[in-house]
Protein backbone atom coordinates (compact mmCIF):
# COMPACT_ATOMS: atom_id res chain seq x y z
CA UNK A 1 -12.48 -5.19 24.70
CA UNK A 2 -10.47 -8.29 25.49
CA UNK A 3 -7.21 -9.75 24.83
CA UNK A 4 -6.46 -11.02 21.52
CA UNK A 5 -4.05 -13.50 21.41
CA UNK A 6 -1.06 -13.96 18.76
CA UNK A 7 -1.59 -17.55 18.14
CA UNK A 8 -5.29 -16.55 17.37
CA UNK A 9 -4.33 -14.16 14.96
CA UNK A 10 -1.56 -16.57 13.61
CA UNK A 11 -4.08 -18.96 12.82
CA UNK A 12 -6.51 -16.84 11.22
CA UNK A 13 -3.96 -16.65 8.35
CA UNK A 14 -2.12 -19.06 5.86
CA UNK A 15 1.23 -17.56 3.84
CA UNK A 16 0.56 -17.06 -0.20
CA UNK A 17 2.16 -20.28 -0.82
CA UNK A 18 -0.37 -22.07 1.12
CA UNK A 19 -3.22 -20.41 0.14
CA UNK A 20 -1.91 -21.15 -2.66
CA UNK A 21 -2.38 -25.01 -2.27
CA UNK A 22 -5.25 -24.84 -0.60
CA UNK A 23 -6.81 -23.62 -3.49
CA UNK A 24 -5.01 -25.31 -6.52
CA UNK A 25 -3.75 -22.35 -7.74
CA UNK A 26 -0.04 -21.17 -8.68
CA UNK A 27 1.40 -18.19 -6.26
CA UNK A 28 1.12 -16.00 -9.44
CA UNK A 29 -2.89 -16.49 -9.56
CA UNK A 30 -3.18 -16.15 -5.77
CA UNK A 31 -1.15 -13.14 -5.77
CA UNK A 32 -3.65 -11.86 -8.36
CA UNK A 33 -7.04 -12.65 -6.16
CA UNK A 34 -5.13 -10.74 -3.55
CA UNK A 35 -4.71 -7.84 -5.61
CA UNK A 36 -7.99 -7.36 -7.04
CA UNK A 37 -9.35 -7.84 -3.83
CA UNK A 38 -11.12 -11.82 -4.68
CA UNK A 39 -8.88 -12.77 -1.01
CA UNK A 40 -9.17 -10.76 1.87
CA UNK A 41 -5.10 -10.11 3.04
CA UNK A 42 -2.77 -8.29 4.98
CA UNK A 43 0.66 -7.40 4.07
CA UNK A 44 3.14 -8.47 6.83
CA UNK A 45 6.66 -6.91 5.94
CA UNK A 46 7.06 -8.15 2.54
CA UNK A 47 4.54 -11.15 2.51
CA UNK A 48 0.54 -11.50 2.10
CA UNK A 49 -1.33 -13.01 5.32
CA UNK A 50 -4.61 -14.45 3.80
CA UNK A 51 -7.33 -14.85 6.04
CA UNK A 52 -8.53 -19.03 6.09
CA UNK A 53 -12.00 -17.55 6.25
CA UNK A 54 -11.38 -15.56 3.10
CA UNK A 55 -10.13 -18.78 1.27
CA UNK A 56 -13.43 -20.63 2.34
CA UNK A 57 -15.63 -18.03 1.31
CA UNK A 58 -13.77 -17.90 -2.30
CA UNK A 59 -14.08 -21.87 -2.22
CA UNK A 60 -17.33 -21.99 -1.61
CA UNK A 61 -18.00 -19.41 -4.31
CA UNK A 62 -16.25 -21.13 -6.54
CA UNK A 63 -17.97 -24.18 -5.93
CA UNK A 64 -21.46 -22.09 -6.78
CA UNK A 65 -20.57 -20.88 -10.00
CA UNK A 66 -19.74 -24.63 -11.39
């Protein structure tokens, strides 16, 4: 397998706050998609890591259902 590189990973993921605006939604809501499982995430110490492609797919979604 090869290398994976930390600014790879890094930029795989946005903080709760900016998923957060990215989406339009308060951290409360966000933090509530992460928790029943809507976002794909990863807890890093005391934060939530949300993966970008996780925020597309749940845009795009979104954008189906209207």
């Amino acid at each position: 397998m090869g290398k994976v590189r930390v600014t790879e990973v890094v930029g795989a993921y946005v903080d709760t706050k900016e998923a957060a605006r990215l989406l339009g939604y308060t951290l409360q809501h966000t933090r509530l998609l992460i928790r029943t499982g809507q976002l794909k995430a990863i807890k890093f110490g005391r934060d939530w890591m949300i993966e970008r492609k996780s925020i597309a797919d749940f845009s795009a979604q979104r954008s189906m259902e209207r």
